[in-house]
Protein backbone atom coordinates (compact mmCIF):
# COMPACT_ATOMS: atom_id res chain seq x y z
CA UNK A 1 -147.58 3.25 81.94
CA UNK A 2 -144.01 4.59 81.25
CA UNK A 3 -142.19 6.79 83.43
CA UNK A 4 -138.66 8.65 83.36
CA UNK A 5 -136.90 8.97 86.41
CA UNK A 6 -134.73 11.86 86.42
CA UNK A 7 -132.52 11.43 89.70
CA UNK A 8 -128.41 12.21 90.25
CA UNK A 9 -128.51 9.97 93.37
CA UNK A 10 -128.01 7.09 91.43
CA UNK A 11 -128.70 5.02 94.65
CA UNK A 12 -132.59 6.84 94.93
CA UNK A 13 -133.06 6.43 91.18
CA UNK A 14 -132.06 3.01 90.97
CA UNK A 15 -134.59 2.20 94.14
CA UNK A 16 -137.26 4.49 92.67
CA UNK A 17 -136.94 2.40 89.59
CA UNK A 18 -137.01 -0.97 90.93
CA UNK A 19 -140.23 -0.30 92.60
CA UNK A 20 -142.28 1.17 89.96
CA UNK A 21 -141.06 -1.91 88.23
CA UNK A 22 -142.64 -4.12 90.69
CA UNK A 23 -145.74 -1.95 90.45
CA UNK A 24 -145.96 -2.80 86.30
CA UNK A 25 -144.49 0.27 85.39
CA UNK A 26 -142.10 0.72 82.31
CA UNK A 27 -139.28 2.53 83.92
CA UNK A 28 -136.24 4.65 82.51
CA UNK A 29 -133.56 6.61 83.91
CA UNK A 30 -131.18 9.47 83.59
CA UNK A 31 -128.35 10.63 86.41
CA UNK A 32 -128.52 14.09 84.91
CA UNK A 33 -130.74 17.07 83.76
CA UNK A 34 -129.11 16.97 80.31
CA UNK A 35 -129.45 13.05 79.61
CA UNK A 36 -132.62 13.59 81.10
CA UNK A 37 -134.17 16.03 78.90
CA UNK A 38 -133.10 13.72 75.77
CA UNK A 39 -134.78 11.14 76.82
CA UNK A 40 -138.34 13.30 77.57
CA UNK A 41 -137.91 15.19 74.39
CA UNK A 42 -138.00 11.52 72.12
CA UNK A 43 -139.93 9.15 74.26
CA UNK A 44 -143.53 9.45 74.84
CA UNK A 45 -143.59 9.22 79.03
CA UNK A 46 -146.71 9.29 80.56
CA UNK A 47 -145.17 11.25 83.70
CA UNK A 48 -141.07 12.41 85.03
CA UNK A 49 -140.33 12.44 87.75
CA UNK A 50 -137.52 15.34 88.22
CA UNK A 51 -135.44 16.06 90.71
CA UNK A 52 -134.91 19.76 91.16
CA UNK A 53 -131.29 19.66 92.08
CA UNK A 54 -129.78 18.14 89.46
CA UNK A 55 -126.26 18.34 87.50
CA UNK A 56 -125.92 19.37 84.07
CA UNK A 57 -129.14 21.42 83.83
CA UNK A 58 -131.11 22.31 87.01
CA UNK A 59 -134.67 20.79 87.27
CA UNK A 60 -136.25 23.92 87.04
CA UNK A 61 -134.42 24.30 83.46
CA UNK A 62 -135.47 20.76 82.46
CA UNK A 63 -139.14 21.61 83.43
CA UNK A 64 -139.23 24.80 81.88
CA UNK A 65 -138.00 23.28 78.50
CA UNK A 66 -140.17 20.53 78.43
CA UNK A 67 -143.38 23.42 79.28
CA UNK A 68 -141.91 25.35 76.16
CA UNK A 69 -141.74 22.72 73.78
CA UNK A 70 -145.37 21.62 74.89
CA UNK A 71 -144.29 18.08 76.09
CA UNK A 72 -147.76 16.08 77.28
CA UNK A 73 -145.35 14.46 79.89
CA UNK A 74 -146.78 15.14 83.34
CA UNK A 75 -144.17 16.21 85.36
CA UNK A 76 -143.34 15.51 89.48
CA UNK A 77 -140.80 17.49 90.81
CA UNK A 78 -138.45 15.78 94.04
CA UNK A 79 -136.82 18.46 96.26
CA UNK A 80 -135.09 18.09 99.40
CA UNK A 81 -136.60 21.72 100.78
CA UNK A 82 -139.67 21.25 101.70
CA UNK A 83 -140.67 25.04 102.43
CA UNK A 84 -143.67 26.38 100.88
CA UNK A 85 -141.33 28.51 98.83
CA UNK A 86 -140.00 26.10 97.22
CA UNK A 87 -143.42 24.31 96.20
CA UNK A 88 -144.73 27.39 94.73
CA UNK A 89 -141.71 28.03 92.36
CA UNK A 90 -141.78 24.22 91.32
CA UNK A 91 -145.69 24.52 90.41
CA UNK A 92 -145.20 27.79 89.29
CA UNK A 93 -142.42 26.66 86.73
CA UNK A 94 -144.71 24.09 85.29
CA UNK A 95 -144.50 20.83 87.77
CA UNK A 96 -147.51 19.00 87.75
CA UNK A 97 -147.19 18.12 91.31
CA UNK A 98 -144.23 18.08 94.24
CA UNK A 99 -143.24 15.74 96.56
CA UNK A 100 -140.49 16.48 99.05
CA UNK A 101 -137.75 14.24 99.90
CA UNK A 102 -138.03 12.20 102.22
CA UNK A 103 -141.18 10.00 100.49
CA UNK A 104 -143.24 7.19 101.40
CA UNK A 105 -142.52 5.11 98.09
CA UNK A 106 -146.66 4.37 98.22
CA UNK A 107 -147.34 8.45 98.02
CA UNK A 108 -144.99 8.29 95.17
CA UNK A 109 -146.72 5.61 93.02
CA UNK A 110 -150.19 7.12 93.70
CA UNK A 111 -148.90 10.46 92.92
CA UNK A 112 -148.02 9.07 89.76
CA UNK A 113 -150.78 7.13 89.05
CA UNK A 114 -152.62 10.24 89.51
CA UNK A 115 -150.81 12.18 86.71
CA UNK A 116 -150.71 8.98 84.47
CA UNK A 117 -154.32 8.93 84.07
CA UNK A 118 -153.78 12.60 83.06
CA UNK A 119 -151.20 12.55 80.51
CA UNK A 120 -153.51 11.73 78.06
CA UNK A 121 -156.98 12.19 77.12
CA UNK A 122 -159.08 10.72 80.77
CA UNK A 123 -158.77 7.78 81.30
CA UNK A 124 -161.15 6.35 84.57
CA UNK A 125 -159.50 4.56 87.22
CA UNK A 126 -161.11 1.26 86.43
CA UNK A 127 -161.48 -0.17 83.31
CA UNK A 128 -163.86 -2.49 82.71
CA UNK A 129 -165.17 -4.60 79.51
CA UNK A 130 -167.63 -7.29 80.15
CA UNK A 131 -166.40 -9.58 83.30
CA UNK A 132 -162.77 -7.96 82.66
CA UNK A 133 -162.26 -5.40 85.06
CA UNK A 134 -158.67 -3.13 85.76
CA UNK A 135 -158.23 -1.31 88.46
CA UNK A 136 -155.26 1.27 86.99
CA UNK A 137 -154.42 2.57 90.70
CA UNK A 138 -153.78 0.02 92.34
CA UNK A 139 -152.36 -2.08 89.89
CA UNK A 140 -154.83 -5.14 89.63
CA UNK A 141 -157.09 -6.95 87.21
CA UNK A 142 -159.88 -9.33 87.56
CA UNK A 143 -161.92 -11.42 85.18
CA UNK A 144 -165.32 -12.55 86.71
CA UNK A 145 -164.40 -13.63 90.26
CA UNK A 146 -160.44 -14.55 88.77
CA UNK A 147 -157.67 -12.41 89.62
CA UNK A 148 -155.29 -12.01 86.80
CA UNK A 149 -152.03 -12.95 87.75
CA UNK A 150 -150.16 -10.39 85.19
CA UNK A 151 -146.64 -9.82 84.38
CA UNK A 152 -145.93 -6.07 84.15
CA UNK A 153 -145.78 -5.68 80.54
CA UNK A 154 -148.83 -7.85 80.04
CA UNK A 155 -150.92 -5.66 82.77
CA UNK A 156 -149.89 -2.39 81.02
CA UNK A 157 -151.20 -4.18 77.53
CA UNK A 158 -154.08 -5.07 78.48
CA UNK A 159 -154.73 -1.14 80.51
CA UNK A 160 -153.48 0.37 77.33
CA UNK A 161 -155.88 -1.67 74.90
CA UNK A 162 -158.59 -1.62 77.07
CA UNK A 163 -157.93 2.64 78.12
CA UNK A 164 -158.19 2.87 73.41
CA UNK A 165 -161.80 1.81 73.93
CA UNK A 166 -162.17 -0.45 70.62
CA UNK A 167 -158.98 2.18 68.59
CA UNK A 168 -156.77 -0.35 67.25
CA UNK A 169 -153.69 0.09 68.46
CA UNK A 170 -150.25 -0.80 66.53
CA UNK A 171 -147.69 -2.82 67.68
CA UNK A 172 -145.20 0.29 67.95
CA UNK A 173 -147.81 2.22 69.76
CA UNK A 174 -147.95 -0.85 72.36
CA UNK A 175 -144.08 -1.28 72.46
CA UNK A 176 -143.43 2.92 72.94
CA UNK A 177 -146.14 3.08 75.69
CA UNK A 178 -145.49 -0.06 77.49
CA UNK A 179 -142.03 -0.97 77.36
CA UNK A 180 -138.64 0.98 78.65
CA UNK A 181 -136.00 2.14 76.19
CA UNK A 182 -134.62 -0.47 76.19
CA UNK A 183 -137.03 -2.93 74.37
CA UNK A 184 -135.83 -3.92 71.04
CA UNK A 185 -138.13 -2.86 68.39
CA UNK A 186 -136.85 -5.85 66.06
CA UNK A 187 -138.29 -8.63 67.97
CA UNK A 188 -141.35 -10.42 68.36
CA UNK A 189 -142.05 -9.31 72.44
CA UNK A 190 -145.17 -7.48 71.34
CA UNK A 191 -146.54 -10.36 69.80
CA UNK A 192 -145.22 -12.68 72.38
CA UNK A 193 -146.71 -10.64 75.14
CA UNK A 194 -150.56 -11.03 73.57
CA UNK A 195 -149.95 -14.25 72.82
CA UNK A 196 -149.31 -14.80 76.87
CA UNK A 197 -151.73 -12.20 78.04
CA UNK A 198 -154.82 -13.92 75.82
CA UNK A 199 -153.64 -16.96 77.35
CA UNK A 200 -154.16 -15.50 80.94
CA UNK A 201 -157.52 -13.84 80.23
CA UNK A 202 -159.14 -17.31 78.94
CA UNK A 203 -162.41 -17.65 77.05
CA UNK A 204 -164.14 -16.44 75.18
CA UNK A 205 -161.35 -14.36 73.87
CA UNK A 206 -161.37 -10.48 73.73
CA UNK A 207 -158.14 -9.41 72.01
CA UNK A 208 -158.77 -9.02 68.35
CA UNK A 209 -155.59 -8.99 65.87
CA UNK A 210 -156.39 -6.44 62.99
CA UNK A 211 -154.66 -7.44 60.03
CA UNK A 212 -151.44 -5.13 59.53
CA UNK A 213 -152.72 -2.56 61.90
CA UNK A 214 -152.84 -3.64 65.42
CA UNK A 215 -154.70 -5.47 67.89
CA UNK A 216 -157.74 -4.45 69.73
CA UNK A 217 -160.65 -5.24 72.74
C-alpha cells in the first residue's frame, strides 16, 4: 500500500509517516499543497491524506484538481474544525473521507486501510491462497498455523501479488505500488525482496517468476 502524506506541520507529517511505516505502509511526503499535488499527479498512491489548510495551494484546491484530472487516489482530508460545516464542504469537494484533528493514529490507519482496499478494483480484506492467509487490515499474515514475520516491503509484496489473483505482475508494477519515491528503480530490491519473502513463506513454494514479465501466486 502507498500513501502520500500531504501535511505543513512538518512535526505531524513526519509522525504520521513514521507510523504508517511501522504499519508496512510505503510512505511519502510533501510540506505543501503545491509539492503535494506533483507528487499525486505522477505516482500511483493508493490513498492522500490532505490537510485542508495548507500553504501554497489550499487542500480544497489540491482535492479539487486531483477530482478533475480523474486521479484513482482516494483522498482523506485532515482539518482542525471539526464542525459539520466543514465536513460537508470537504466531502462535497471530492474527499473520500474526513478526519478531524486531533486523531487517534489507529482511526487513521483503519481509515486508510478502508480507502486502500478501494482505490482499486475490490480487493477483500483477507487474502487467502491455500494455507497462506493475509489479513490486509490489520496488517498480518499467516501460513498454516505460522505467523509470517514480514518486513514491510515484503508484506505489501506478497498483498499485492496475492490481491492480482494469478495477473503477473512486473517488477515496476511491484516497485511503484510498494515502495516510496524514493526506491531506486536501478537496483535489484525487487528481486531481493522475493528472494527474502519466498524464503519466509517456506515450502512448497508459491511465487512463480515469469520469464521477462513478472512474478506471480
Amino acid at each position: 500500500m502507498r500513501v502520500l502524506v500531504i501535511e505543513d506541520d512538518e512535526e505531524l507529517a513526519d509522525a504520521v509517516a513514521t507510523g504508517l511505516r511501522r504499519a508496512r505502509m510505503a510512505v511519502d511526503v510533501a510540506f505543501d499543497g503545491l509539492s503535494g499535488l506533483e507528487r499525486a499527479m505522477v505516482n500511483g498512491y493508493d490513498v492522500i491524506v490532505l490537510d485542508r489548510d495548507l500553504p501554497g495551494l489550499h487542500g480544497d484546491e489540491v482535492c479539487a484538481r486531483l477530482i478533475a484530472a480523474h486521479c484513482r487516489s482516494r483522498v482523506l482530508m485532515l482539518t482542525a474544525a471539526a464542525t459539520t460545516e466543514d465536513l460537508v464542504d470537504g466531502l462535497g469537494i471530492g474527499a473520500d473521507d474526513y478526519l478531524p484533528k486531533p486523531f487517534d493514529f489507529p482511526v487513521l490507519t483503519a481509515r486508510i486501510g478502508a480507502l486502500a482496499r478501494r482505490a482499486h478494483p475490490a480487493v477483500p480484506p483477507v487474502l487467502r491462497h491455500d494455507d497462506i492467509v493475509v489479513d490486509t487490515a490489520r496488517r498480518r499474515a499467516h501460513r498454516g498455523d505460522r505467523p509470517l514475520e514480514l518486513a514491510p516491503k515484503e508484506f505489501g509484496v506478497l498483498e499485492l501479488l496475492l490481491a492480482s489473483k494469478g495477473r503477473t505482475v512486473s517488477a515496476e508494477e511491484l516497485l511503484d505500488r510498494v515502495w516510496d519515491e524514493a526506491a531506486d528503480p536501478f537496483t535489484k530490491t525487487v528481486k531481493v525482496t522475493i528472494s527474502r519473502l519466498r524464503a519466509k513463506l517456506g515450502d512448497p513454494p508459491v511465487i512463480e517468476t515469469v520469464a521477462k514479465s513478472g512474478y506471480r501466486i
